[in-house]
Protein backbone atom coordinates (compact mmCIF):
# COMPACT_ATOMS: atom_id res chain seq x y z
CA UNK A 1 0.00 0.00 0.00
CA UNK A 2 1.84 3.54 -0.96
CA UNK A 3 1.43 6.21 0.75
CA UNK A 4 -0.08 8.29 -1.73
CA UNK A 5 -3.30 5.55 -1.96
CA UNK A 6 -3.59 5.50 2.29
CA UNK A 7 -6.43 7.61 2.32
CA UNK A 8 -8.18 5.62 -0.23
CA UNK A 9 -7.64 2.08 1.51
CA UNK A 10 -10.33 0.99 3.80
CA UNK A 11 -10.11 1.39 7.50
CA UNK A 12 -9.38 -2.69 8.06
CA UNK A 13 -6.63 -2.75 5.15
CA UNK A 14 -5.01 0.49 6.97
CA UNK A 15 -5.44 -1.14 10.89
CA UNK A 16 -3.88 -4.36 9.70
CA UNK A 17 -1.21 -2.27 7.60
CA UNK A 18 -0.28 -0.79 11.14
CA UNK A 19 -0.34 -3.45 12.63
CA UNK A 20 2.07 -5.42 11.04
CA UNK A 21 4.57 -2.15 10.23
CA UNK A 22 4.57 -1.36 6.73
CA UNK A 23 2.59 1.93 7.57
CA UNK A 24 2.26 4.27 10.89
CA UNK A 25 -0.24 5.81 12.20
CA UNK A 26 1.06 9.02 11.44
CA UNK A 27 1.09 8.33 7.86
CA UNK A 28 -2.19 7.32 7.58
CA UNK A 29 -3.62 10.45 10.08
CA UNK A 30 -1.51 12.75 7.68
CA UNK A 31 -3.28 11.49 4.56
CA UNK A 32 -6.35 11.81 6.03
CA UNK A 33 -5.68 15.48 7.13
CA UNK A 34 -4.91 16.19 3.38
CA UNK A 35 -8.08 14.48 2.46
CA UNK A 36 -9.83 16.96 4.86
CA UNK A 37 -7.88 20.10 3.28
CA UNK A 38 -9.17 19.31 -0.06
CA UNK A 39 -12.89 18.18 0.58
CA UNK A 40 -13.97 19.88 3.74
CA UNK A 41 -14.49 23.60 1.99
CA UNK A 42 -16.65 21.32 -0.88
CA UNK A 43 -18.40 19.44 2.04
CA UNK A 44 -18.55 21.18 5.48
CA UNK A 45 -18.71 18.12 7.09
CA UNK A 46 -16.51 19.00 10.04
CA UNK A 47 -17.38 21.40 12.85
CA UNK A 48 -14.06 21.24 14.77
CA UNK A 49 -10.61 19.34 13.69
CA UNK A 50 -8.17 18.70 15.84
CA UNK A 51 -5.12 18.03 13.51
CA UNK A 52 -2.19 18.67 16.11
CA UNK A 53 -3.61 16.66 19.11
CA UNK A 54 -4.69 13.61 16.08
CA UNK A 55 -0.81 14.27 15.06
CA UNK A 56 0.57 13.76 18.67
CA UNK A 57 -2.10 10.74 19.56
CA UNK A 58 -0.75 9.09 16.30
CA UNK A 59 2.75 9.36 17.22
CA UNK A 60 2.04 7.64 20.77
CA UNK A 61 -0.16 4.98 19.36
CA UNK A 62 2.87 4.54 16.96
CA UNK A 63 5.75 4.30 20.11
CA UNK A 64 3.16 1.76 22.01
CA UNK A 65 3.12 -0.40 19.00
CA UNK A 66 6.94 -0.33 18.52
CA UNK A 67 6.93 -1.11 22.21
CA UNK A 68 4.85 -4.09 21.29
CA UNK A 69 1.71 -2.69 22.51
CA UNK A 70 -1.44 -2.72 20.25
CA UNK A 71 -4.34 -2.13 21.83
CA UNK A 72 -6.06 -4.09 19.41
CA UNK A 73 -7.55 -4.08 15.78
CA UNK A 74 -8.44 -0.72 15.33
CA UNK A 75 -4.59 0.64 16.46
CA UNK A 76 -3.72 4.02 15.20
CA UNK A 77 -6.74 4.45 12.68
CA UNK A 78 -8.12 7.81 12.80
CA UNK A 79 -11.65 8.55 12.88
CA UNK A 80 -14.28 11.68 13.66
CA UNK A 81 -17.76 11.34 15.21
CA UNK A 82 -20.66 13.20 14.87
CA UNK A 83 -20.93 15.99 17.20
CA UNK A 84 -22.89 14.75 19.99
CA UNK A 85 -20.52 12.60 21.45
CA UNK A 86 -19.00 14.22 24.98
CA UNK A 87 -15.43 14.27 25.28
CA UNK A 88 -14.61 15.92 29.07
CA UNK A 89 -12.94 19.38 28.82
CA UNK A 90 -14.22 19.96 25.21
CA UNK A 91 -16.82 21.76 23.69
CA UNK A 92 -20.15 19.32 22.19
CA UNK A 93 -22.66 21.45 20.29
CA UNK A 94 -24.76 18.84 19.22
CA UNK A 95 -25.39 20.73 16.06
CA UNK A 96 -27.27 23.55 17.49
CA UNK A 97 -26.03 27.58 18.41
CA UNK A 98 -27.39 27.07 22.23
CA UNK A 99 -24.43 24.99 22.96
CA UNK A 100 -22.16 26.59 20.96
CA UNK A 101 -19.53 27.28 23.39
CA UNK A 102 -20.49 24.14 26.03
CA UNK A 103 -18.09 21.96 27.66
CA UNK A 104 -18.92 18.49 28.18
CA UNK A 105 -18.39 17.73 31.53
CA UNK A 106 -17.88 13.59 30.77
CA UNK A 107 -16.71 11.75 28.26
CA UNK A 108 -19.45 8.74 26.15
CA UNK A 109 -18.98 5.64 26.85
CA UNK A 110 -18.36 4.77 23.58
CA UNK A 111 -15.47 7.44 22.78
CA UNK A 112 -13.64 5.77 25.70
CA UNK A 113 -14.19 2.19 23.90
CA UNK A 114 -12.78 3.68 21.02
CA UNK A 115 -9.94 5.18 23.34
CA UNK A 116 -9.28 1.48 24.28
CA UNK A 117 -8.93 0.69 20.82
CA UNK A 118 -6.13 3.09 19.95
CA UNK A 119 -8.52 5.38 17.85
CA UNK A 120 -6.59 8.89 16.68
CA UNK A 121 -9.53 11.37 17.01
CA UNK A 122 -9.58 14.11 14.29
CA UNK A 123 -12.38 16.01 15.45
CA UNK A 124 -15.90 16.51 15.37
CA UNK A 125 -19.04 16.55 12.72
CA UNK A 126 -21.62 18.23 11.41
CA UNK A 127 -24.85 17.13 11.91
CA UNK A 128 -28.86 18.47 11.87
CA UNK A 129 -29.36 20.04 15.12
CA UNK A 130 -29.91 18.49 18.11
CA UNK A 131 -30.11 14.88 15.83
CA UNK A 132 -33.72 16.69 14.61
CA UNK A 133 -33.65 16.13 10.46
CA UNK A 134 -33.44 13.74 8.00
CA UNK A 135 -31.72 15.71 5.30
CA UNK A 136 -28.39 16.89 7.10
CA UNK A 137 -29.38 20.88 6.89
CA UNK A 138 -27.99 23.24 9.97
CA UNK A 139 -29.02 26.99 9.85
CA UNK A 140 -26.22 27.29 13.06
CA UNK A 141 -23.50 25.77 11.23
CA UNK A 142 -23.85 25.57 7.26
CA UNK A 143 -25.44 22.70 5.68
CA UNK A 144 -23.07 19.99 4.97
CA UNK A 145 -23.13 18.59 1.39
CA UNK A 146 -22.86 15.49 -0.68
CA UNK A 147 -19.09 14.36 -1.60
CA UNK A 148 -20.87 13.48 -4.53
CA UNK A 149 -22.89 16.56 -6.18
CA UNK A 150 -22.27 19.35 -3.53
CA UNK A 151 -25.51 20.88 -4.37
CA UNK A 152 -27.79 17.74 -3.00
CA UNK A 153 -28.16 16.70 0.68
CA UNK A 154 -26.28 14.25 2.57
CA UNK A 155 -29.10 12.79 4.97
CA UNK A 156 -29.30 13.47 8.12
CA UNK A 157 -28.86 13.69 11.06
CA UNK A 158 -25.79 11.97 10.79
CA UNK A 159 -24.56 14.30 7.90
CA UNK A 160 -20.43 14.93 8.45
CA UNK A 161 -20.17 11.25 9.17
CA UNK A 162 -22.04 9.90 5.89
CA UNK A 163 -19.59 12.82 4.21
CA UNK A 164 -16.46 12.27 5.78
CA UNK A 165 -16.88 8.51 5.01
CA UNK A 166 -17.63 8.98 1.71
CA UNK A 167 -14.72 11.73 0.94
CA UNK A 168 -12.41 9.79 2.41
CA UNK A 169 -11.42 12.03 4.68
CA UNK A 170 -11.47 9.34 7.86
CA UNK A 171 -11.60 5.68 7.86
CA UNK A 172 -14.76 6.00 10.15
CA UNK A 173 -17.02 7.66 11.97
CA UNK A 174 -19.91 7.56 14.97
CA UNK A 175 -23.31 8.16 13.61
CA UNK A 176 -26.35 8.41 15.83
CA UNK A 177 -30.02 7.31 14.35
CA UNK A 178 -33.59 7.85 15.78
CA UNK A 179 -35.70 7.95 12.58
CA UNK A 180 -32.79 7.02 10.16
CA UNK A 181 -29.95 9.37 10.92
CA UNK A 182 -27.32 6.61 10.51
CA UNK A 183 -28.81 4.62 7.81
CA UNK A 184 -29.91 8.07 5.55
CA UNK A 185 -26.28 9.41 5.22
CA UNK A 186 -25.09 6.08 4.37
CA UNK A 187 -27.21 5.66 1.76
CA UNK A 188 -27.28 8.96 0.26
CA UNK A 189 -23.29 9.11 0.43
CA UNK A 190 -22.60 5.91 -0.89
CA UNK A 191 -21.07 4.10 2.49
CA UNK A 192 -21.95 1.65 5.30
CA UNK A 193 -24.23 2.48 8.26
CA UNK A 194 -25.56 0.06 11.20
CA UNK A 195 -28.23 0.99 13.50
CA UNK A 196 -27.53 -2.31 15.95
CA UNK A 197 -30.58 -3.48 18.11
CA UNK A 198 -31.89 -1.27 20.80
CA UNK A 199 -29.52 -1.88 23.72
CA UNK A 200 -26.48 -3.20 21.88
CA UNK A 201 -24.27 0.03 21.53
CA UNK A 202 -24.39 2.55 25.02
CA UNK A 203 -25.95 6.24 24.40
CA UNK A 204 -24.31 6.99 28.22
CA UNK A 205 -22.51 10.19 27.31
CA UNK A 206 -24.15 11.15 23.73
CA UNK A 207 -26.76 14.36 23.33
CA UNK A 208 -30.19 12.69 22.96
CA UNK A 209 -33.21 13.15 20.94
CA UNK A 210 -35.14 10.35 21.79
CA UNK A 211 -33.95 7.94 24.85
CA UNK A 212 -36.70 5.58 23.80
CA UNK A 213 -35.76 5.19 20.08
CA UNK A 214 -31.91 6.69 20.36
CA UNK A 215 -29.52 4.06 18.81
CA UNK A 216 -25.51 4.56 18.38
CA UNK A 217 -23.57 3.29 16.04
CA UNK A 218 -20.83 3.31 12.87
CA UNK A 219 -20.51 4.40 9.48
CA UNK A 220 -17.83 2.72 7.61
CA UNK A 221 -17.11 2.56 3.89
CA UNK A 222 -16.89 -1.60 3.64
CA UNK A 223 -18.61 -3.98 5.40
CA UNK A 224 -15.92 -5.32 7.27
CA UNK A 225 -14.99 -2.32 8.39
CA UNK A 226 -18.08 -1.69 10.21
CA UNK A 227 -18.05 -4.66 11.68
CA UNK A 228 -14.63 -4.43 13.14
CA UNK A 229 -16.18 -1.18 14.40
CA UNK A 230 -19.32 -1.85 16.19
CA UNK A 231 -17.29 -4.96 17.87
CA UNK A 232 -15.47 -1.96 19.63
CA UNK A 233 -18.21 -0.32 21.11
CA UNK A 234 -21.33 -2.95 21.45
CA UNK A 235 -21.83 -4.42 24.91
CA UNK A 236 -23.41 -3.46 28.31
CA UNK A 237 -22.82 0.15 30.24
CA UNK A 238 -23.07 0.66 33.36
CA UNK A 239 -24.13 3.83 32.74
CA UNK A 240 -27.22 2.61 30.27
CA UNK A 241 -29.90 0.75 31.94
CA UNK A 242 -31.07 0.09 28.44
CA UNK A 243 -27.85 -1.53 27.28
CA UNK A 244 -27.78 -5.85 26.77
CA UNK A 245 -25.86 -8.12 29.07
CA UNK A 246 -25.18 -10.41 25.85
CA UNK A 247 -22.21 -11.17 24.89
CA UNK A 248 -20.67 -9.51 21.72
CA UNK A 249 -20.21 -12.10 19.10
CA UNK A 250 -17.22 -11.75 16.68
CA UNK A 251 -18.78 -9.88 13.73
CA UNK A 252 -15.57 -9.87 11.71
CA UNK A 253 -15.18 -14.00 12.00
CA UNK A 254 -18.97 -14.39 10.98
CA UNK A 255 -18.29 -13.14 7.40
CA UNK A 256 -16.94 -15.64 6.23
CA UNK A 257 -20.92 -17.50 6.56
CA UNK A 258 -21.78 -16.08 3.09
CA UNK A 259 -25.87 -16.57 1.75
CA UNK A 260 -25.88 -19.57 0.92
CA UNK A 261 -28.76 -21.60 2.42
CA UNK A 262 -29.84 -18.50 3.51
CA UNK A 263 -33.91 -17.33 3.20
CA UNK A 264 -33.70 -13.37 2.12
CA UNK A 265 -37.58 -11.51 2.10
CA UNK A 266 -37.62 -9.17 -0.72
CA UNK A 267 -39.76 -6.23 -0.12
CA UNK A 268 -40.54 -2.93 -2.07
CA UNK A 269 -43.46 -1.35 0.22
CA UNK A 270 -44.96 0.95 -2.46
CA UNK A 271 -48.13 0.50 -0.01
CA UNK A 272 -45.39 2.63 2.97
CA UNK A 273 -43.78 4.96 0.58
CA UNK A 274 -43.82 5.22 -3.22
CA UNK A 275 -40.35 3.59 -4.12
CA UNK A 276 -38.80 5.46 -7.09
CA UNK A 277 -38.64 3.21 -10.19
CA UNK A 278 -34.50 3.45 -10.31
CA UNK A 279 -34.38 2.67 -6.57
CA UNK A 280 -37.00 -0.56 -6.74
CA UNK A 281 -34.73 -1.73 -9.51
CA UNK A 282 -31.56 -1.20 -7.96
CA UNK A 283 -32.62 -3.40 -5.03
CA UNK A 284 -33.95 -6.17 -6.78
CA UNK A 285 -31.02 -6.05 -8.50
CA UNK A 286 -29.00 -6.78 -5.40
CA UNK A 287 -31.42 -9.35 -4.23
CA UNK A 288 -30.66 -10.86 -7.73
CA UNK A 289 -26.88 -10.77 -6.83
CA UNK A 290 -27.33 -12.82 -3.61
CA UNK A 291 -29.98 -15.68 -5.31
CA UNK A 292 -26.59 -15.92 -7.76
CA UNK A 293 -24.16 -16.07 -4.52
CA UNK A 294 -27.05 -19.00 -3.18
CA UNK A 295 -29.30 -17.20 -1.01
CA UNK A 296 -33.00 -17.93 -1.77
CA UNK A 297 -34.98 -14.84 -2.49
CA UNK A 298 -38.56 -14.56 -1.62
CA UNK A 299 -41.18 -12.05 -1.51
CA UNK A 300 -41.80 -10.26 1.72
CA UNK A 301 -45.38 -8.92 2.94
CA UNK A 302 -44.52 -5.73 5.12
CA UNK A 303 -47.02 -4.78 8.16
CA UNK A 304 -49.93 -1.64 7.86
CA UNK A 305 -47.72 0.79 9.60
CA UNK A 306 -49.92 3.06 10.20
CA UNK A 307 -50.02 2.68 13.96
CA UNK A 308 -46.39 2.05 14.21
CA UNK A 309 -45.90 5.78 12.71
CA UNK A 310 -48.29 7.30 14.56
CA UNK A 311 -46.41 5.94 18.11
CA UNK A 312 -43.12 6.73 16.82
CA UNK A 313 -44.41 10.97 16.46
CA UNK A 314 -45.82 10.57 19.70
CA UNK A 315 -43.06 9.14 21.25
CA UNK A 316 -40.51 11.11 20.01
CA UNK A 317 -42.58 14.90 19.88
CA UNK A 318 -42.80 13.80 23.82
CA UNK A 319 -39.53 13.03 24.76
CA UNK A 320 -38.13 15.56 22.88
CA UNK A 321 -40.26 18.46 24.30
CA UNK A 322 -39.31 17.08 27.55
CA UNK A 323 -35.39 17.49 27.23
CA UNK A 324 -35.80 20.61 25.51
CA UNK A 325 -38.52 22.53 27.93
CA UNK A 326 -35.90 24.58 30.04
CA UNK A 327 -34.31 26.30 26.19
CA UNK A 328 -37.93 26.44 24.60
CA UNK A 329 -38.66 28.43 27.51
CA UNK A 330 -36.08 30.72 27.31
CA UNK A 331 -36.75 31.43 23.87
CA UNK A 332 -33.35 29.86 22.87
CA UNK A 333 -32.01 30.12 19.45
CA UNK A 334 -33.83 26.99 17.28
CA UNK A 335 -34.42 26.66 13.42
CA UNK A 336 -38.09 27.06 12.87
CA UNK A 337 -38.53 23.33 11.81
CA UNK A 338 -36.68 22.09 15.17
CA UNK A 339 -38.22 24.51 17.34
CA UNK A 340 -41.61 23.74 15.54
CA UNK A 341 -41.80 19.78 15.76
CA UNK A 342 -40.52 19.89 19.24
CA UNK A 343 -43.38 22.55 20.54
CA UNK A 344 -46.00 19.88 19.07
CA UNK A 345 -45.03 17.42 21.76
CA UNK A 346 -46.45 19.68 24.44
CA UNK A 347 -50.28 19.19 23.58
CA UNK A 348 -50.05 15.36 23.47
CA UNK A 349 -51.65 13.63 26.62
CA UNK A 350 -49.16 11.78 28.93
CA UNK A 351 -52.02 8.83 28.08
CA UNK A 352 -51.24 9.15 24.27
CA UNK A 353 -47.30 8.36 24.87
CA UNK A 354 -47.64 5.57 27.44
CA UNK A 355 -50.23 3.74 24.96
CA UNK A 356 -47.21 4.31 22.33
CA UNK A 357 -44.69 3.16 24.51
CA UNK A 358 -46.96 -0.20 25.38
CA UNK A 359 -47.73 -0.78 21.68
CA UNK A 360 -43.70 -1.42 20.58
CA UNK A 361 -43.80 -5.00 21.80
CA UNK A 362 -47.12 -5.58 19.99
CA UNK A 363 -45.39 -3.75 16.61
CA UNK A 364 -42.17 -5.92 17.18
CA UNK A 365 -44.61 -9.40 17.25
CA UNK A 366 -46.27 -8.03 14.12
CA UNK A 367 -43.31 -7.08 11.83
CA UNK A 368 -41.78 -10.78 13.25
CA UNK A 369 -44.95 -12.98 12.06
CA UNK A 370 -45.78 -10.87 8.92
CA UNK A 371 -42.25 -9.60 7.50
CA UNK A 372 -39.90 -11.79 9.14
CA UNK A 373 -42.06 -15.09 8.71
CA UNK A 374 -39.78 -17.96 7.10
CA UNK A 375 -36.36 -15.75 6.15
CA UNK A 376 -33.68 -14.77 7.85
CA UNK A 377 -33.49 -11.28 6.67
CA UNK A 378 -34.97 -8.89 4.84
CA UNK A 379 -33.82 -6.45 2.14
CA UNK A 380 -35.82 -3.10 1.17
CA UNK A 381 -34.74 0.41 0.28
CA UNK A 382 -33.48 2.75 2.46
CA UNK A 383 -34.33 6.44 0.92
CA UNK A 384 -36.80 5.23 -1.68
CA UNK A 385 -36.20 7.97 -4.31
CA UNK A 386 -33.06 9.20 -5.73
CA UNK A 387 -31.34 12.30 -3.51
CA UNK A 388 -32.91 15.34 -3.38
CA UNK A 389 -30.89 19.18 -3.72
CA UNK A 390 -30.34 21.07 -0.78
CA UNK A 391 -32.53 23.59 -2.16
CA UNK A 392 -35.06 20.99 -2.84
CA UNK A 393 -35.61 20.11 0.66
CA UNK A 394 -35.04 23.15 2.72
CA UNK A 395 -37.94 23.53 5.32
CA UNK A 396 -36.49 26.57 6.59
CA UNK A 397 -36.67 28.76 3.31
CA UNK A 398 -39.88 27.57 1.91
CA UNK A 399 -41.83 24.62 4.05
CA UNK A 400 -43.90 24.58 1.48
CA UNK A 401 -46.52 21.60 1.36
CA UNK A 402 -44.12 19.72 -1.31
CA UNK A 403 -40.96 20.19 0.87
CA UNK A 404 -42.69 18.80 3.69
CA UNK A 405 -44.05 16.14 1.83
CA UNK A 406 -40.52 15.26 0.39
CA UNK A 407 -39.07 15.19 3.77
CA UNK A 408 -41.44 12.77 5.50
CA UNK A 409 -41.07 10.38 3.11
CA UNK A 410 -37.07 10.41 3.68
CA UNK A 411 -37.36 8.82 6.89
CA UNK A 412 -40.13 6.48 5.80
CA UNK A 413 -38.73 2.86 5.40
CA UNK A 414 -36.11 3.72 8.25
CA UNK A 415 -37.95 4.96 10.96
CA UNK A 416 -40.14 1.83 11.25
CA UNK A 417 -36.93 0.04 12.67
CA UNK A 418 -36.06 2.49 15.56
CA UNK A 419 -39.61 1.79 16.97
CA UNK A 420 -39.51 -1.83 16.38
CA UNK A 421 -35.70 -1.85 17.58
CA UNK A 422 -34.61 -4.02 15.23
CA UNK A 423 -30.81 -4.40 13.73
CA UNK A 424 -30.61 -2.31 9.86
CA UNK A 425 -27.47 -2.55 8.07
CA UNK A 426 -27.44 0.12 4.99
CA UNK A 427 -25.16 -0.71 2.22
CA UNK A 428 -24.73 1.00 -1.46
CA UNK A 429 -26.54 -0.66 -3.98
CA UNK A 430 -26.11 1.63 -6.78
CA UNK A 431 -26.03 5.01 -8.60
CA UNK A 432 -28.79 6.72 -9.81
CA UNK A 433 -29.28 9.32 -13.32
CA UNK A 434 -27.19 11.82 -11.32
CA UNK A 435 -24.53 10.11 -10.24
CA UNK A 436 -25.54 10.08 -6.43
CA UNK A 437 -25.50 6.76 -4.64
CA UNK A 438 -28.87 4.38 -3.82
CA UNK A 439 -28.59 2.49 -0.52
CA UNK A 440 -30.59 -0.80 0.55
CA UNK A 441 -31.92 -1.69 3.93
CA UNK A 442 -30.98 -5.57 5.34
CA UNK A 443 -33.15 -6.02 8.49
CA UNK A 444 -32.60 -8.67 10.72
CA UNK A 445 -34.17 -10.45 14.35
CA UNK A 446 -33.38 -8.82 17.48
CA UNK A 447 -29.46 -9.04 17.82
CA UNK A 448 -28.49 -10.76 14.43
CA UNK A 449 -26.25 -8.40 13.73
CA UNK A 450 -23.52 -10.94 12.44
CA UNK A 451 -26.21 -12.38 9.55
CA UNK A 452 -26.97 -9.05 8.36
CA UNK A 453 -22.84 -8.36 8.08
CA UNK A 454 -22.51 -11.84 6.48
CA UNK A 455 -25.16 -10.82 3.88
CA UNK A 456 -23.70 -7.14 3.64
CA UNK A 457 -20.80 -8.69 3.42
CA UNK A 458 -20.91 -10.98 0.61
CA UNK A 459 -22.72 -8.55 -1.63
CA UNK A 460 -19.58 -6.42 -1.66
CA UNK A 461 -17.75 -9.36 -2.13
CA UNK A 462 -19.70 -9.94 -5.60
CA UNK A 463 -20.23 -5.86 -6.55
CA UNK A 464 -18.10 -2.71 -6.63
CA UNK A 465 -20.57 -0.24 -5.69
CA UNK A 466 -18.36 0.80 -2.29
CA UNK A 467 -15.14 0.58 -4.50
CA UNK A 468 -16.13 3.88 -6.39
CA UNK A 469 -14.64 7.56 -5.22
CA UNK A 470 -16.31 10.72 -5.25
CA UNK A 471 -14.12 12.89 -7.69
C-alpha cells in the first residue's frame, strides 16, 4: 500500500497495515488530514478538527506499537464522530447555536471504547441540530453537502459522518439514528451504516433526541470495516440501563458465513412509501446478486404501519419536548422546523405516549410474524427515491406543502426500525441518473447483527458499488 493511496484504503486494510509495520499511524492520520484540506471547503462536514492533538495521539499509538503494545484491531486508525458525542474538557454542540460554546463535563462511553482501541480522534461533525432532520441541513452551522454533487443533501442527522466517510477524509465515523440518521447518510453518500438493536451500543454520554428510540452506532465505507467497528463499542454500560448483558459475538469472523442456504424476504413497500422506479430496480437487483451467490430470495409482505408511525411521532414529539422545555422556555435560538416539531409534543396527553410506549412489543410481534415469517433477513430500500438538492428540501426557506411532503417520506422505510428496535445494516446498492448513490436496507431479528454483516458482506464481495470515489 503507498502512501499516496492511504487515504483511499479501507479502514481494516489500513489497521492491519499498522499493525504489522509497513505503515504508521502518522502516515495514515496525515493522509487523512490532506483528504480533509481538499474536501472539507466542498463538504462542510466538520465542525471542529483537531489536527495537532490527532498528530501527537498518532505518534504515541505509533511508540506503544513499537513497544509491542497494540491495543487491538483498530490501532492508530483515525476517525471523527458526529458531534454529539462528549469528550470531558471539550466543547459538544450537538449541532445547534445554544451549545455553541459548552463543555462536556464527561466523556461517552463509547469514545472511551474507542480510546481502548487506539482510535486517533480528528475532530468533530456536522450534523442536523440536536439529531432533529433527515436531510443533514444546519441553519447554526452551514449545511453539509454530498461528496458526490455538492448541491444535494447528505441525509441526516448523521450528515459529516455519511460525508467524511464517503470523501475519504477518515476511515470512520460515529453516527447516531432515531428515525434514520445513521442509515440516511449512508445511503445517500454511498457508504456503510448500522443501527444495531436497541440496547447493543451505550448512548451513556451522547446528546439525545429520543432515549426511547436513540440508537448509536458506525458508518464505515466496507462492510468489514463496520463490523470491526461496532465490535469496539457494542456491549453493556453501566451507565445505560437500556444496554444488553449479551455477549458480543465476533462480527468480523462471521463473514466468512456467506448466503448460501440463507432465506432473504424481498420487499418494495410501495403501499409505505412510493419507491422510485430506479431505486426498486436497484434493489432487486441486489437481491438478484445474492440468489446468484445461493441465497433464496422470496417475496416479503410488510405490516400496515400506520399505527407504528403514529407511536413513533408521539413518542418522540414527547420526549423531545421534555429534554428541551428549560431552552424552549427561554426562547433559545432553534431553526423554525426544530423549534416547531418539538413545541407539538407539548399538547399530546401523557395517556397518548404511554399507549405508544406499550404498543412497541405488539409492533415488534407483528413485523416478526408478517415480514420476518420464514427468512432470515430482509432487504428493502433505504431512501426510496433518488437524492434530493439542498434547495429541494429546505424547510427553513420555503416549508412549502411539497418540501414537507418530500421530507417525511425520507425517513419512511427507516424509521419503522427504531420503533420496532430491530438491527438495519445500509449498504450502497447503486447510482442513480445523477450520479448520487442508492442504498438498501438488510433487516434482521433482534441481535443478528452478524447475519446481516454476512449478507452485507458478501454482496460487496460480488459488486463494486463501495469501491467507487467521489471525484
Amino acid at each position: 500500500m503507498s502512501v499516496a493511496d492511504l487515504a483511499l484504503a479501507d479502514l481494516s486494510e489500513v489497521a492491519d497495515a499498522i499493525a504489522a509495520g509497513t505503515v504508521t499511524s502518522v502516515q495514515a492520520t496525515e493522509a487523512c488530514l490532506a483528504r480533509i484540506e481538499a474536501w472539507q471547503p466542498r463538504t462542510n462536514a466538520f465542525l471542529r478538527l483537531k489536527a495537532d492533538k490527532a498528530l501527537e495521539q498518532a505518534r504515541a499509538l505509533d511508540k506503544e506499537l513499537a513497544n509491542g503494545k497494540r491495543r487491538g484491531p483498530l490501532h492508530g486508525v483515525p476517525m471523527a464522530h458526529k458531534d454529539m458525542y462528549y469528550r470531558a474538557g471539550e466543547i459538544s454542540t450537538g449541532g445547534s447555536a445554544i451549545r455553541r460554546d459548552w463543555v462536556a463535563p464527561t466523556t461517552a462511553t463509547v469514545l472511551q471504547r474507542l480510546d481502548a482501541a487506539g482510535v486517533v480522534e480528528l475532530g468533530f461533525l456536522n450534523m442536523a441540530e440536536f439529531a432533529a432532520g433527515p436531510t443533514g441541513h444546519n441553519v447554526h452551522h452551514g449545511h453539509c453537502r454530498n461528496p458526490w454533487d455538492g448541491t444535494r443533501v447528505t441525509g441526516g442527522s448523521s450528515s459529516g459522518s455519511g460525508a467524511s466517510v464517503a470523501a475519504r477524509m477518515v476511515y470512520g465515523a460515529l453516527g447516531s439514528d432515531t428515525g434514520g440518521s445513521i442509515r440516511l447518510p449512508a445511503s445517500a453518500c454511498g457508504v456503510v451504516g448500522m443501527k444495531a438493536t436497541y440496547g447493543r451500543v451505550s448512548r451513556a454520554g451522547a446528546v439525545a433526541r429520543s432515549w426511547t428510540l436513540d440508537h448509536v452506532g458506525p458508518l464505515t465505507r466496507t462492510v468489514r470495516d463496520n463490523a470491526r467497528m461496532l465490535a469496539a463499542i457494542a456491549g453493556a454500560d453501566i451507565d445505560d440501563s437500556t444496554t444488553s448483558e449479551r455477549p458480543v459475538p465476533d462480527y468480523e469472523a462471521a463473514l466468512a458465513g456467506g448466503v448460501a442456504g440463507l432465506r432473504i424476504g424481498l420487499s418494495l413497500p410501495e403501499a409505505l412509501v412510493p419507491v422510485d422506479p430506479a431505486v426498486g430496480a436497484a434493489v432487486e437487483a441486489a437481491a438478484s446478486v445474492l440468489g446468484k451467490l445461493g441465497a433464496t430470495i422470496v417475496p416479503a409482505k410488510m405490516p400496515d404501519f400506520t399505527a407504528l408511525y403514529r407511536a413513533a411521532e408521539v413518542i418522540v414529539k414527547c420526549e423531545a419536548a421534555s429534554m428541551h422545555r428549560p431552552w424552549m422556555e427561554a426562547g433559545a435560538p432553534y431553526a423554525n422546523q426544530v423549534r416547531t416539531r418539538t413545541d407539538a409534543g407539548y399538547f399530546i396527553p401523557a395517556t397518548a405516549y404511554i399507549d405508544a410506549l406499550r404498543l412497541r412489543a405488539h409492533f415488534v410481534r407483528e413485523f416478526l410474524a408478517t415480514a420476518m415469517e420464514g427468512v432470515d433477513a430482509l432487504i428493502l430500500p433505504a431512501i426510496p427515491f433518488p437524492v434530493p438538492t439542498i434547495a429541494e428540501t429546505d424547510v427553513e426557506a420555503s416549508g412549502g406543502p411539497a418540501t414537507l411532503a418530500m421530507v417525511a417520506r425520507f425517513t419512511g422505510l427507516t424509521r419503522p426500525f427504531n420503533t420496532l428496535g430491530l438491527p438495519a445494516l445500509s449498504l450502497p446498492c447503486g447510482f442513480d441518473a445523477n450520479g448520487v448513490p442508492m442504498g438498501l436496507q438488510a433487516i434482521g431479528r433482534p441481535f443478528d447483527e452478524a447475519l446481516l454483516y454476512r449478507v452485507g458482506h458478501a454482496y460487496q464481495g460480488a459488486t463494486d458499488h463501495h469501491r467507487r470515489v467521489p471525484a
